[in-house]
PDB file of N, CA and C in Angstrom:
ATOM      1  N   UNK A   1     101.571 116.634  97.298  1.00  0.00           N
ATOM      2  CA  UNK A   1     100.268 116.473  97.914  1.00  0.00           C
ATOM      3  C   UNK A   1      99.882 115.004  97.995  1.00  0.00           C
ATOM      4  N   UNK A   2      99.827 114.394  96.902  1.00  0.00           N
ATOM      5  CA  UNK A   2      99.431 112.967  96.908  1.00  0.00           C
ATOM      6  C   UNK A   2     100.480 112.312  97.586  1.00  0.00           C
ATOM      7  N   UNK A   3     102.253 112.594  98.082  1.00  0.00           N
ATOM      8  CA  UNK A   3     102.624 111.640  98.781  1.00  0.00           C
ATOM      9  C   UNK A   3     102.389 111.810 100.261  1.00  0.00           C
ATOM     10  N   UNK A   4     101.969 113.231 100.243  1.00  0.00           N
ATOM     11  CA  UNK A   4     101.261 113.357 101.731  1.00  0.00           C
ATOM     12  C   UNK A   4     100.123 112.791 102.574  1.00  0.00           C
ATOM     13  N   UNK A   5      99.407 112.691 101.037  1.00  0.00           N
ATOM     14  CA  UNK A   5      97.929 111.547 101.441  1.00  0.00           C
ATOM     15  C   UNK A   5      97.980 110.202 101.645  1.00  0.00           C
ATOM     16  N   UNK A   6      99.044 109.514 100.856  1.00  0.00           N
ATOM     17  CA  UNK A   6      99.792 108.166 101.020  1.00  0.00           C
ATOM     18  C   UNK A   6     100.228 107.973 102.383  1.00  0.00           C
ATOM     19  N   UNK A   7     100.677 108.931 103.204  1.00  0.00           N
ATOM     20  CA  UNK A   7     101.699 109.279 104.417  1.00  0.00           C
ATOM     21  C   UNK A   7     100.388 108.986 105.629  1.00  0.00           C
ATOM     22  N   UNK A   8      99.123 109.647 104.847  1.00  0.00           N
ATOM     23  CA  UNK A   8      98.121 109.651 105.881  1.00  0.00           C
ATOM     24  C   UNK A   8      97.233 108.204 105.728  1.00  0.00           C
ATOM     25  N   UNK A   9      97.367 108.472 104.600  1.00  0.00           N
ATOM     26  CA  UNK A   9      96.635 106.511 104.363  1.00  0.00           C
ATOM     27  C   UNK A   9      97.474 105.780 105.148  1.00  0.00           C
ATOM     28  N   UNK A  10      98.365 105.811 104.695  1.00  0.00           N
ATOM     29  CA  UNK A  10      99.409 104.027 105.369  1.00  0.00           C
ATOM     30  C   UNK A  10      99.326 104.301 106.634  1.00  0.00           C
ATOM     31  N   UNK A  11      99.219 105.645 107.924  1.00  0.00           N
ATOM     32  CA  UNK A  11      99.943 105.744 109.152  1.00  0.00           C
ATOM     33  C   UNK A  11      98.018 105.269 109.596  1.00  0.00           C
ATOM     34  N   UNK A  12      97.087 105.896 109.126  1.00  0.00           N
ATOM     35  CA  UNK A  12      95.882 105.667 109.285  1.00  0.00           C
ATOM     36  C   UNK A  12      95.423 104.622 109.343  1.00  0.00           C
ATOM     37  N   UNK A  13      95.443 103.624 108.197  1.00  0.00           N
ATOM     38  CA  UNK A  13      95.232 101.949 108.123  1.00  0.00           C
ATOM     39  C   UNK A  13      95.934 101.313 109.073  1.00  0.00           C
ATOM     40  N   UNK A  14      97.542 101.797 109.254  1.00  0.00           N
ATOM     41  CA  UNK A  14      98.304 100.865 110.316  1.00  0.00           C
ATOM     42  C   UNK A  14      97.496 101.211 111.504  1.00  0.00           C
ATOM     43  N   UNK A  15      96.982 102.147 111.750  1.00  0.00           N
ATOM     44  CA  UNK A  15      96.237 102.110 113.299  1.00  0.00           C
ATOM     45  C   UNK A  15      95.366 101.906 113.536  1.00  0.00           C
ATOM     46  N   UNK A  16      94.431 101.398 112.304  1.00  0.00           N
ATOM     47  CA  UNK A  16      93.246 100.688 112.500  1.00  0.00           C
ATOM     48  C   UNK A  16      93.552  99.230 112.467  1.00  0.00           C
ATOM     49  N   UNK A  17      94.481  98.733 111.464  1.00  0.00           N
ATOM     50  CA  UNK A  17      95.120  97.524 111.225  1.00  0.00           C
ATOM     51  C   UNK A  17      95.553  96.934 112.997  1.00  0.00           C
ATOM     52  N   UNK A  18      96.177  97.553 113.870  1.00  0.00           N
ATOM     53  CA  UNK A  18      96.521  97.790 115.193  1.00  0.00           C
ATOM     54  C   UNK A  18      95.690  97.254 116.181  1.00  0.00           C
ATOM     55  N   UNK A  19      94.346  98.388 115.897  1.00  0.00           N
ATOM     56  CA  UNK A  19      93.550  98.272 116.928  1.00  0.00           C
ATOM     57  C   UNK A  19      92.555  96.863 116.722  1.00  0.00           C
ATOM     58  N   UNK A  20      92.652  96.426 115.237  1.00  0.00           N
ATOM     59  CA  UNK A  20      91.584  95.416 115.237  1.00  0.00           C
ATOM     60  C   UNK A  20      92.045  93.920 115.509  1.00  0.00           C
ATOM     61  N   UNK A  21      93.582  94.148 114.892  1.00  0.00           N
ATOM     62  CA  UNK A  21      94.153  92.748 116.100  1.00  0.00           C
ATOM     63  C   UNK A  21      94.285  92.953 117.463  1.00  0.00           C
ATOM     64  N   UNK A  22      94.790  93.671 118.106  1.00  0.00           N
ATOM     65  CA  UNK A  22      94.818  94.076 119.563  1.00  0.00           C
ATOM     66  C   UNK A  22      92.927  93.326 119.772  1.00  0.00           C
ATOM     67  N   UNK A  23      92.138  94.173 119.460  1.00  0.00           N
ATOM     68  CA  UNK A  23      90.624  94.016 120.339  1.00  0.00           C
ATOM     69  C   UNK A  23      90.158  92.443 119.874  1.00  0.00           C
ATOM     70  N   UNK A  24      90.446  92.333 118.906  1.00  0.00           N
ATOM     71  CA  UNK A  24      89.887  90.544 118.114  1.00  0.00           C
ATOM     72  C   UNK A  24      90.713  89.623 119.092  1.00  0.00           C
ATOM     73  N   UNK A  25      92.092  89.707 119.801  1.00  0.00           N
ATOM     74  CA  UNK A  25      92.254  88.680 120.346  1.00  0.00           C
ATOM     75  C   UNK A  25      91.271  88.745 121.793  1.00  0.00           C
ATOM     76  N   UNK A  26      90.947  89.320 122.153  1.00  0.00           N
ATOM     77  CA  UNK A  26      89.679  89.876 123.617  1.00  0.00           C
ATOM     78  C   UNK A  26      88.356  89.709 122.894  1.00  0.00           C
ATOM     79  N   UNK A  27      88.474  89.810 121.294  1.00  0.00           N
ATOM     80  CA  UNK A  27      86.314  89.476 120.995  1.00  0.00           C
ATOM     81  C   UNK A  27      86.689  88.963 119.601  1.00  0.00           C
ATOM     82  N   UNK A  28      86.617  87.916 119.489  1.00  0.00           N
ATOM     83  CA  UNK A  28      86.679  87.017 118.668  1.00  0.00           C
ATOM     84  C   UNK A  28      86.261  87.644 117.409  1.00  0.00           C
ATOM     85  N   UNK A  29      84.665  88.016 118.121  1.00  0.00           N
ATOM     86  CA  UNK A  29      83.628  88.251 116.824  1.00  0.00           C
ATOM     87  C   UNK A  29      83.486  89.637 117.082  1.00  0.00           C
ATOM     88  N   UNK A  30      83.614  90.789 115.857  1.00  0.00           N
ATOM     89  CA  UNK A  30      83.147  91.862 115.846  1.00  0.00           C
ATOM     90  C   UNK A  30      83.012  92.583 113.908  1.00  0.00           C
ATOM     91  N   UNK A  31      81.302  92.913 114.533  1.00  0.00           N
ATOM     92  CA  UNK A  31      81.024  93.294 113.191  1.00  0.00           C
ATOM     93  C   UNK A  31      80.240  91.994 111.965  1.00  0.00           C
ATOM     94  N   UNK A  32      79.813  91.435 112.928  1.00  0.00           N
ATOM     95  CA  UNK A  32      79.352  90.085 112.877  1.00  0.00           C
ATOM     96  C   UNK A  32      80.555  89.199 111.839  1.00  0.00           C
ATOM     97  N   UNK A  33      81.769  89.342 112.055  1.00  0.00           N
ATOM     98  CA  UNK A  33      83.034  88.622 111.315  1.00  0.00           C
ATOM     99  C   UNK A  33      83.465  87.839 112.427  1.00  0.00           C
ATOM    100  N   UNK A  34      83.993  86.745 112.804  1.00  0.00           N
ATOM    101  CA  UNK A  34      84.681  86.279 113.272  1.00  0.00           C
ATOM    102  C   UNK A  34      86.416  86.444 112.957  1.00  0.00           C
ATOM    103  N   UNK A  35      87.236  86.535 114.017  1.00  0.00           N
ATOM    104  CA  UNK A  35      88.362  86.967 114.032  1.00  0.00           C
ATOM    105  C   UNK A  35      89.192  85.852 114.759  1.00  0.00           C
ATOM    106  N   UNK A  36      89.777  84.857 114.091  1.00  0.00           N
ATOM    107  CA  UNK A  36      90.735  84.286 114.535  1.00  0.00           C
ATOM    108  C   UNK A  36      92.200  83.992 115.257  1.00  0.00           C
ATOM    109  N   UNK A  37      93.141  83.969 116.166  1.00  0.00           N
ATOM    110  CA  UNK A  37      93.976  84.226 116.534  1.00  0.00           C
ATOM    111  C   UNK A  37      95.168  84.688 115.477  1.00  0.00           C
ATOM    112  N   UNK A  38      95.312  83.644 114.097  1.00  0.00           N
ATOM    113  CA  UNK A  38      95.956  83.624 112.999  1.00  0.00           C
ATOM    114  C   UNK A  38      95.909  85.040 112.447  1.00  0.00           C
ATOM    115  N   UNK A  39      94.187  85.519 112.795  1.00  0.00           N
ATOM    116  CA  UNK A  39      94.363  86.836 111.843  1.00  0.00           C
ATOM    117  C   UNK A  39      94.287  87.683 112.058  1.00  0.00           C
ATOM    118  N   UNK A  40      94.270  87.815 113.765  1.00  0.00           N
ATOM    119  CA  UNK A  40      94.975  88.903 114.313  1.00  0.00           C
ATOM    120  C   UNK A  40      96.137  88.991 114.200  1.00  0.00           C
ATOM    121  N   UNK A  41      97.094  88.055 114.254  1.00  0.00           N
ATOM    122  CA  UNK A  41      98.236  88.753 114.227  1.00  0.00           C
ATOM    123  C   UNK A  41      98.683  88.859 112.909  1.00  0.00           C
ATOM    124  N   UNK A  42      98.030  88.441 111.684  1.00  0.00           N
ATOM    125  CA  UNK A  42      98.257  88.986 110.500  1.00  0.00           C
ATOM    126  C   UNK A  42      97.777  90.759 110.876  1.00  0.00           C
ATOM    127  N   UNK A  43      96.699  91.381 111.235  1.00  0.00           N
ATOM    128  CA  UNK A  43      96.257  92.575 110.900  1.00  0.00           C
ATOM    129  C   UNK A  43      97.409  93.384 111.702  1.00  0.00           C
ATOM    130  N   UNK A  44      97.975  92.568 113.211  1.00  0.00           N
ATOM    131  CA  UNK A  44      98.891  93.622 114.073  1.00  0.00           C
ATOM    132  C   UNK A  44     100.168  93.544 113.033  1.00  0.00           C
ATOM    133  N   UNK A  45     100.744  92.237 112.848  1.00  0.00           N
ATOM    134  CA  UNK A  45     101.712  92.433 111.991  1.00  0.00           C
ATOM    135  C   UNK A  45     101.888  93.699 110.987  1.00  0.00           C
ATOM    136  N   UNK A  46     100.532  93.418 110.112  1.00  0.00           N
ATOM    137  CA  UNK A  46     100.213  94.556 108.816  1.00  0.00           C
ATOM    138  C   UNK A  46     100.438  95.966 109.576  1.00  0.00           C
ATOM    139  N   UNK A  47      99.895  95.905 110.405  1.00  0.00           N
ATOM    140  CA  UNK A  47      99.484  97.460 111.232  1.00  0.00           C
ATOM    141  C   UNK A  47     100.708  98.189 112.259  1.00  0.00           C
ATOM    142  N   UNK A  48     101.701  97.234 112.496  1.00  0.00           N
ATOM    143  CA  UNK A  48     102.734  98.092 112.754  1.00  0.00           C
ATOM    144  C   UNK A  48     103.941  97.826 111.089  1.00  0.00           C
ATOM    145  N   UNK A  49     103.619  97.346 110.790  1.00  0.00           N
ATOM    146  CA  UNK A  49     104.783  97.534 109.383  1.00  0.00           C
ATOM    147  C   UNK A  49     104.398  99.151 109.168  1.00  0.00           C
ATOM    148  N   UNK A  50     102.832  99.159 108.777  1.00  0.00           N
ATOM    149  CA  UNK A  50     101.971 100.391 108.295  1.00  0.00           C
ATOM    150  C   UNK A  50     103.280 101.412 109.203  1.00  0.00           C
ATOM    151  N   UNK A  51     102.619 101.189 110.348  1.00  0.00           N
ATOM    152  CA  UNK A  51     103.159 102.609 111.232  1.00  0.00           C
ATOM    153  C   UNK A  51     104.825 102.801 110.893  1.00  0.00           C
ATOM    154  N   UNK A  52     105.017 101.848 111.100  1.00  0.00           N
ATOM    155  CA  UNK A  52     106.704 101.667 110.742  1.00  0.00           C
ATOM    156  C   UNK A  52     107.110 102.981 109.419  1.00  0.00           C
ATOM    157  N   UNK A  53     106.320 102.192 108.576  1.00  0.00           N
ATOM    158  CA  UNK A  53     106.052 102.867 107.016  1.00  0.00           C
ATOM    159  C   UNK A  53     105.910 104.270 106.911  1.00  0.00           C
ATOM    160  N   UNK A  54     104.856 104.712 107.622  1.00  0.00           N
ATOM    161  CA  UNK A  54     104.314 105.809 107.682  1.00  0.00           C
ATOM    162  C   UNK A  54     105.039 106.668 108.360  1.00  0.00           C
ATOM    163  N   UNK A  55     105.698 106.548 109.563  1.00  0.00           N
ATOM    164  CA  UNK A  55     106.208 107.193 110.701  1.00  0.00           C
ATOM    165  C   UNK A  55     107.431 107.262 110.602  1.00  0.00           C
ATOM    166  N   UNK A  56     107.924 106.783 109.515  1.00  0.00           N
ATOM    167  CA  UNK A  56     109.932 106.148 109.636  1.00  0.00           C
ATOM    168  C   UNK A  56     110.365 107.410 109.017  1.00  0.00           C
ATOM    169  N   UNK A  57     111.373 107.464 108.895  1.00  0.00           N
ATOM    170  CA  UNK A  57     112.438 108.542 107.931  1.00  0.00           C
ATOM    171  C   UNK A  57     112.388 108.369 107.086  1.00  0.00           C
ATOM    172  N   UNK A  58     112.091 107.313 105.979  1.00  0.00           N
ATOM    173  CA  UNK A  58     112.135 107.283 104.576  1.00  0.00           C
ATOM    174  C   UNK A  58     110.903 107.405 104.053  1.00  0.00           C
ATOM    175  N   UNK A  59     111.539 109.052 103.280  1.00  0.00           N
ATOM    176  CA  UNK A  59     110.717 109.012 102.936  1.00  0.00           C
ATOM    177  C   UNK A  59     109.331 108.325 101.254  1.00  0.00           C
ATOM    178  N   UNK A  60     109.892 107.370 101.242  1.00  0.00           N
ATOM    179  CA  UNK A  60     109.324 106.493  99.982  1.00  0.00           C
ATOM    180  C   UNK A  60     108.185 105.860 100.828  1.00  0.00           C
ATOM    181  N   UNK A  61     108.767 105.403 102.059  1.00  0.00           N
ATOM    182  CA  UNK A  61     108.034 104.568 103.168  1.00  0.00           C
ATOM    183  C   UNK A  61     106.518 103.840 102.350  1.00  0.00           C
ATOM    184  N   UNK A  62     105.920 105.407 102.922  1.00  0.00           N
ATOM    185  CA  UNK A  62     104.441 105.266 102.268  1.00  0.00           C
ATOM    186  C   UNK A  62     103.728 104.517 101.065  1.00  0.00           C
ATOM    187  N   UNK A  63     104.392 105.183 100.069  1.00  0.00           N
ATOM    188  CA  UNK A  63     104.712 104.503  98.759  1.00  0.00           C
ATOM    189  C   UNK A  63     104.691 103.486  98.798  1.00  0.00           C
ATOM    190  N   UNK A  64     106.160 102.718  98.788  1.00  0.00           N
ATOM    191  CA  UNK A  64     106.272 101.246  98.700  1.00  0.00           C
ATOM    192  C   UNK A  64     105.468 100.206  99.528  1.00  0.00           C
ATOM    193  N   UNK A  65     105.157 100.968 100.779  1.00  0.00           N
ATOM    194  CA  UNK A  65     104.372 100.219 101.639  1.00  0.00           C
ATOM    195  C   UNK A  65     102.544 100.448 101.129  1.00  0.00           C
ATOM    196  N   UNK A  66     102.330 101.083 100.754  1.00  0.00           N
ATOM    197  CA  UNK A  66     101.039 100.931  99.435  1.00  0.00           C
ATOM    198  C   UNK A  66     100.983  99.904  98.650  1.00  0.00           C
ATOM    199  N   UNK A  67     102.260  99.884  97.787  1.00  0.00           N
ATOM    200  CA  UNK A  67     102.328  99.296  96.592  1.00  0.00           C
ATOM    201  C   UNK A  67     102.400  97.386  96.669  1.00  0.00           C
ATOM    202  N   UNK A  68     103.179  97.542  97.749  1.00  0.00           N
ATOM    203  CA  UNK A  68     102.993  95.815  98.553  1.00  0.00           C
ATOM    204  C   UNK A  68     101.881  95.572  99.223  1.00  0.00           C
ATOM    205  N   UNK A  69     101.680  96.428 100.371  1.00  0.00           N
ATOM    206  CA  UNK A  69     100.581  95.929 100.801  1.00  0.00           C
ATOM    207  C   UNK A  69      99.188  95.692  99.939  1.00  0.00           C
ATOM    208  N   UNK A  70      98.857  96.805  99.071  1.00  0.00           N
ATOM    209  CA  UNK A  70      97.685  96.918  98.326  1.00  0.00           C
ATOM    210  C   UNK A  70      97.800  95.552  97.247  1.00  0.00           C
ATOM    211  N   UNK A  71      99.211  95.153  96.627  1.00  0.00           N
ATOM    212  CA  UNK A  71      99.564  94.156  96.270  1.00  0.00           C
ATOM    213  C   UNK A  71      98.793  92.657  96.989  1.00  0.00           C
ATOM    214  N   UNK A  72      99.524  92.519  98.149  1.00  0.00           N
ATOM    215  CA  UNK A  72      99.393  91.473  98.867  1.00  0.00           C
ATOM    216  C   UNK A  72      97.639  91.379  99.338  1.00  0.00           C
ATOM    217  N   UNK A  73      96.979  92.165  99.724  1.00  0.00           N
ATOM    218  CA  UNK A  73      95.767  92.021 100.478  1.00  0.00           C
ATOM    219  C   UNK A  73      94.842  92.255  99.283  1.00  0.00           C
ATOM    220  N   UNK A  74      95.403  92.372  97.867  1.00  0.00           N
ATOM    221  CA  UNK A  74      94.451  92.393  96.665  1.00  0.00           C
ATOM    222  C   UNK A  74      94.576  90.930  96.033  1.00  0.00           C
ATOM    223  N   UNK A  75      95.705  90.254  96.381  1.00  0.00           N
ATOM    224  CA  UNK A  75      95.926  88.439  95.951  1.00  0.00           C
ATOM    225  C   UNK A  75      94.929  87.963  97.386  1.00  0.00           C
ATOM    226  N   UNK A  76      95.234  88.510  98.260  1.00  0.00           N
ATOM    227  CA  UNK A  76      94.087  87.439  99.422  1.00  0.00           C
ATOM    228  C   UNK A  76      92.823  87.816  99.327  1.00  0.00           C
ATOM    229  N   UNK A  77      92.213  88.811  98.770  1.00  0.00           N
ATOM    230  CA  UNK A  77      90.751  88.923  98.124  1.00  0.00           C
ATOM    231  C   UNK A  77      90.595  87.620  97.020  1.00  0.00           C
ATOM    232  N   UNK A  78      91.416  87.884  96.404  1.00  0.00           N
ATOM    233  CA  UNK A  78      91.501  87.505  94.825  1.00  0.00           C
ATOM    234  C   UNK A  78      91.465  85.922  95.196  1.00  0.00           C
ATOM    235  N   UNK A  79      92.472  85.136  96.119  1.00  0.00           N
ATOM    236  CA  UNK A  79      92.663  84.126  96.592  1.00  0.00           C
ATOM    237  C   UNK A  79      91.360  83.443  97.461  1.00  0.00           C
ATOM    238  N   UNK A  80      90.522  84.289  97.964  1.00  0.00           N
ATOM    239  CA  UNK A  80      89.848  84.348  98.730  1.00  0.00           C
ATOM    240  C   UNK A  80      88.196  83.494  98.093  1.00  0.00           C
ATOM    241  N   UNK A  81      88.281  84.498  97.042  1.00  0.00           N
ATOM    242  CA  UNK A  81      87.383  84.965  96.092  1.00  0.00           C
ATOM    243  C   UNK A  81      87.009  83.456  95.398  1.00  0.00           C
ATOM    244  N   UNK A  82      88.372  82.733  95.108  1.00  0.00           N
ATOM    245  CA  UNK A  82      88.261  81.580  94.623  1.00  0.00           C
ATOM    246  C   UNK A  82      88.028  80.568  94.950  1.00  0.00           C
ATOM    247  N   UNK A  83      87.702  80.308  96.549  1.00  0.00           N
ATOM    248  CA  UNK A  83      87.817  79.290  97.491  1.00  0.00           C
ATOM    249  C   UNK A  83      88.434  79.410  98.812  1.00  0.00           C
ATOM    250  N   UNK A  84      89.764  80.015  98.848  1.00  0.00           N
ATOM    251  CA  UNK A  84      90.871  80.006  99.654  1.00  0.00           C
ATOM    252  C   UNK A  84      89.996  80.269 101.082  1.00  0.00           C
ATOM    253  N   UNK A  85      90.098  79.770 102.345  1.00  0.00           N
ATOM    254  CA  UNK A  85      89.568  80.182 103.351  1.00  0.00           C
ATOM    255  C   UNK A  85      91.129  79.979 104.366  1.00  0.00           C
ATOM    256  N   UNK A  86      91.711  79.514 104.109  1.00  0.00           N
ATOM    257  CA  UNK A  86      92.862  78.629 105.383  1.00  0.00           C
ATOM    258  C   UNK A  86      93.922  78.437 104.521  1.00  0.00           C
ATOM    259  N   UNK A  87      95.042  78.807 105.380  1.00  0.00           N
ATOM    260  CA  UNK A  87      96.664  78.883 104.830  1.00  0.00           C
ATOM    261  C   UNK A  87      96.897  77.701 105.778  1.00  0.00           C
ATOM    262  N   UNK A  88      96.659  76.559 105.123  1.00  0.00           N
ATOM    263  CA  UNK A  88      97.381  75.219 106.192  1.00  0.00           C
ATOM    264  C   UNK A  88      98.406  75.388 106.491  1.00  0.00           C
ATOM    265  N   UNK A  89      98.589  75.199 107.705  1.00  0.00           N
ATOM    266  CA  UNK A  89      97.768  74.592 108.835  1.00  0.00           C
ATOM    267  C   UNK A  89      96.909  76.378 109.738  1.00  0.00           C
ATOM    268  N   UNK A  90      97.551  77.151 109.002  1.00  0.00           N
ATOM    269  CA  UNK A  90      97.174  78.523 109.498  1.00  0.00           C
ATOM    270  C   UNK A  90      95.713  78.841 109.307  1.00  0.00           C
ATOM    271  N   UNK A  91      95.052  78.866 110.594  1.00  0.00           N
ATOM    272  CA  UNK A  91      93.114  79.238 110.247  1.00  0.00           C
ATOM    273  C   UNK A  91      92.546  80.707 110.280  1.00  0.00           C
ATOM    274  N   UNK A  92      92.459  81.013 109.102  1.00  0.00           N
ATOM    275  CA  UNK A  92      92.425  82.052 109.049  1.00  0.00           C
ATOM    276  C   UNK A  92      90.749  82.261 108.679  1.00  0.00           C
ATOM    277  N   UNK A  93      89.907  81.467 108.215  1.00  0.00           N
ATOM    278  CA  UNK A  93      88.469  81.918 108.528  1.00  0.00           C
ATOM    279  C   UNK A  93      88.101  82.752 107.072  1.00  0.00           C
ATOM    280  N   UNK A  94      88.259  82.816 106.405  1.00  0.00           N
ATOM    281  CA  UNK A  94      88.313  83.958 105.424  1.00  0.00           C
ATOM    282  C   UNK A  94      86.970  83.729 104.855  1.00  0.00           C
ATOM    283  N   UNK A  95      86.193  84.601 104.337  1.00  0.00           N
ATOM    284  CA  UNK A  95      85.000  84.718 104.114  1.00  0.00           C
ATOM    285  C   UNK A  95      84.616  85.463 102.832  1.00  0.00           C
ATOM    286  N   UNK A  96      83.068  85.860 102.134  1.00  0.00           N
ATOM    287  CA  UNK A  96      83.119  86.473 101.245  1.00  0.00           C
ATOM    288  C   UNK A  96      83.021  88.072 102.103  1.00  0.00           C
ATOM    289  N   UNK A  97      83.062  88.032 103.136  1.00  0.00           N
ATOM    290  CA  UNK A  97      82.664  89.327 104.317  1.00  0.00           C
ATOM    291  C   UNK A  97      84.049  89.877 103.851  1.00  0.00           C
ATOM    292  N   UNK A  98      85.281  88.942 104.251  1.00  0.00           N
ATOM    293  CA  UNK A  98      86.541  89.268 104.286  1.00  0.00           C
ATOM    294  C   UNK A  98      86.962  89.379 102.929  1.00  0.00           C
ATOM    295  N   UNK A  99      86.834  88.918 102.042  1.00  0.00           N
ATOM    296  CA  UNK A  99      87.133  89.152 100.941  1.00  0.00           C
ATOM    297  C   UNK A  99      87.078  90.509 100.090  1.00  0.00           C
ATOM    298  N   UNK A 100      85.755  91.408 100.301  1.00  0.00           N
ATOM    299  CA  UNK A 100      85.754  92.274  99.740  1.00  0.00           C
ATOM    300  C   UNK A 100      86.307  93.600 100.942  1.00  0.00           C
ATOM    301  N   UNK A 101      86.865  93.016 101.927  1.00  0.00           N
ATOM    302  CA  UNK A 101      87.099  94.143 102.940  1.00  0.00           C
ATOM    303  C   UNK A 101      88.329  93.821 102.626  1.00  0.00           C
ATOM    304  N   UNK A 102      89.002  92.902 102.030  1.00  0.00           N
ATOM    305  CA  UNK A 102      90.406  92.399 102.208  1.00  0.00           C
ATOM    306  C   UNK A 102      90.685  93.092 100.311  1.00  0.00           C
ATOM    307  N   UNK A 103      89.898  93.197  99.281  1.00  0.00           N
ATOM    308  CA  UNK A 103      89.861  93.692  97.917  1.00  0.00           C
ATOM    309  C   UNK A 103      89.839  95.477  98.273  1.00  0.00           C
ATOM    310  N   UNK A 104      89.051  96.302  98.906  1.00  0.00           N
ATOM    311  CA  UNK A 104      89.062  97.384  99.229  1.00  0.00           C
ATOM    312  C   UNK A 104      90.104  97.953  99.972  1.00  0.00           C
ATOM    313  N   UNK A 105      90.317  97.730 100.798  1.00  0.00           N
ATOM    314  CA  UNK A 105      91.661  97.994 101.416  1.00  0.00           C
ATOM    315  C   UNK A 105      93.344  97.800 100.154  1.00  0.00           C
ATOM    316  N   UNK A 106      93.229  96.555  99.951  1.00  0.00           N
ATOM    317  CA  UNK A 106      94.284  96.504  98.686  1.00  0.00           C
ATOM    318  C   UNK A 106      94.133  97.368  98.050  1.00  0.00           C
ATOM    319  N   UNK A 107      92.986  97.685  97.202  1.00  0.00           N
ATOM    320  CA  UNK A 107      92.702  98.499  96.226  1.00  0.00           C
ATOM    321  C   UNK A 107      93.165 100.192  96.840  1.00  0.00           C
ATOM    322  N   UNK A 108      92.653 100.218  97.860  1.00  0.00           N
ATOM    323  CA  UNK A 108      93.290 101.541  98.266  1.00  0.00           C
ATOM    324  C   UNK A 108      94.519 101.964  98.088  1.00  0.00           C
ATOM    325  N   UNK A 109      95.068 101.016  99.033  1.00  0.00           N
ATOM    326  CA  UNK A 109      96.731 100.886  99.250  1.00  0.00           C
ATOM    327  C   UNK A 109      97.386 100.923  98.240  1.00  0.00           C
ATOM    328  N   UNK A 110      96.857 100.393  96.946  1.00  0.00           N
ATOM    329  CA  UNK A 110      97.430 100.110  95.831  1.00  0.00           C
ATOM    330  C   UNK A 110      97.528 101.747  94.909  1.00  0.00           C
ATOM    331  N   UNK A 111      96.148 102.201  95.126  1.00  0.00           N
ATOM    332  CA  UNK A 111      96.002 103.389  94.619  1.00  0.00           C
ATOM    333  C   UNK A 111      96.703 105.098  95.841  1.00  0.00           C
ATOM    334  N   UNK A 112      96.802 104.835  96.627  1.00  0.00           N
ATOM    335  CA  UNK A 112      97.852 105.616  97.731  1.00  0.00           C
ATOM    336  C   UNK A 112      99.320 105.230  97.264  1.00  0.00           C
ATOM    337  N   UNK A 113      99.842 104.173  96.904  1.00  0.00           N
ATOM    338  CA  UNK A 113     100.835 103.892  96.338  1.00  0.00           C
ATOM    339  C   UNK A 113     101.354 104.343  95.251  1.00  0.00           C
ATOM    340  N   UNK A 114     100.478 104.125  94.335  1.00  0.00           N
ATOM    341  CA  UNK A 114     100.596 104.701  92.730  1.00  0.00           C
ATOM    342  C   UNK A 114     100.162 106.346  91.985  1.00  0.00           C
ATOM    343  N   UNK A 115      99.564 106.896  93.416  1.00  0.00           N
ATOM    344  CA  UNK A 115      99.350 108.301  93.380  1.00  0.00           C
ATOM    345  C   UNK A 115     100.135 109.073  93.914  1.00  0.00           C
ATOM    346  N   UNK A 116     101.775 108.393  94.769  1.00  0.00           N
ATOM    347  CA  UNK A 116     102.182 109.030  95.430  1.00  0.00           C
ATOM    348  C   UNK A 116     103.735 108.948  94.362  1.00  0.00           C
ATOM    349  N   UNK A 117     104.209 109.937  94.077  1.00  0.00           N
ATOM    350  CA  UNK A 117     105.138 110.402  93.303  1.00  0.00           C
ATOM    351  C   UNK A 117     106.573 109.689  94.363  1.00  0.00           C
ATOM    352  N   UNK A 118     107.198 109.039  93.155  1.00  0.00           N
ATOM    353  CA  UNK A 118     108.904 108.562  93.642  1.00  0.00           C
ATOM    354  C   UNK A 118     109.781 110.018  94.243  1.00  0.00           C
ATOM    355  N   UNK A 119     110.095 109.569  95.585  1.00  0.00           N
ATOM    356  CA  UNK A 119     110.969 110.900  95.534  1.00  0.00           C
ATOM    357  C   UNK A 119     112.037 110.945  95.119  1.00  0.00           C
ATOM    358  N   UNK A 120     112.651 112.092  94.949  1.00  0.00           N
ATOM    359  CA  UNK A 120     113.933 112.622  94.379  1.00  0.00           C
ATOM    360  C   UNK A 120     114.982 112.356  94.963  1.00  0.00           C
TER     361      UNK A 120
END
């Protein structure tokens, strides 16, 4: 059950992950956030790995792709949190807006990851 929900988290996030780089390079600003070119294609990047993850034959996919991603986007809260706004020369804009949207999402991923049983 729980690696089924993992299956639906990761394929779910990748297609929101998808749609919000796709529309941010056409509206900069949405949701009163500003969206940079840099971080759209961080979210499309993220958002077809997701689908990749979610949609592929292996089945761990989900899992591991939880366990990194929720990893990775819980250090760029965390990174965030401390100052970090810009990966020189990369402008990424990062905010306390982004920060806790960038901590929640990890945190998810992290917990879809760790709820979803190693398969056999």
């Amino acid at each position: 059950m729980a690696s089924a929900l993992a299956k639906i988290y990761v394929v779910l996030s990748g297609a929101i992950l998808v749609a919000v780089g796709v529309v941010g390079f056409f509206r900069h600003e949405m949701f009163h956030l500003m969206f940079p070119p840099a971080h759209n294609i961080f979210h499309l990047a993220s958002g077809l790995v997701a689908l990749w993850a979610g949609l592929g034959k292996n089945a761990d996919g989900p899992r591991r792709f939880g366990l990194i991603f929720g990893t990775i986007y819980t250090l760029v809260a965390i990174a965030g949190f401390r100052g970090l706004r810009d990966l020189d020369p990369i402008q990424l804009d990062l905010n306390t807006h982004f920060n806790f949207i960038h901590l929640g999402v990890g945190l998810l991923s992290l917990a879809a990851g760790f709820a979803s049983a190693k398969p056999s």
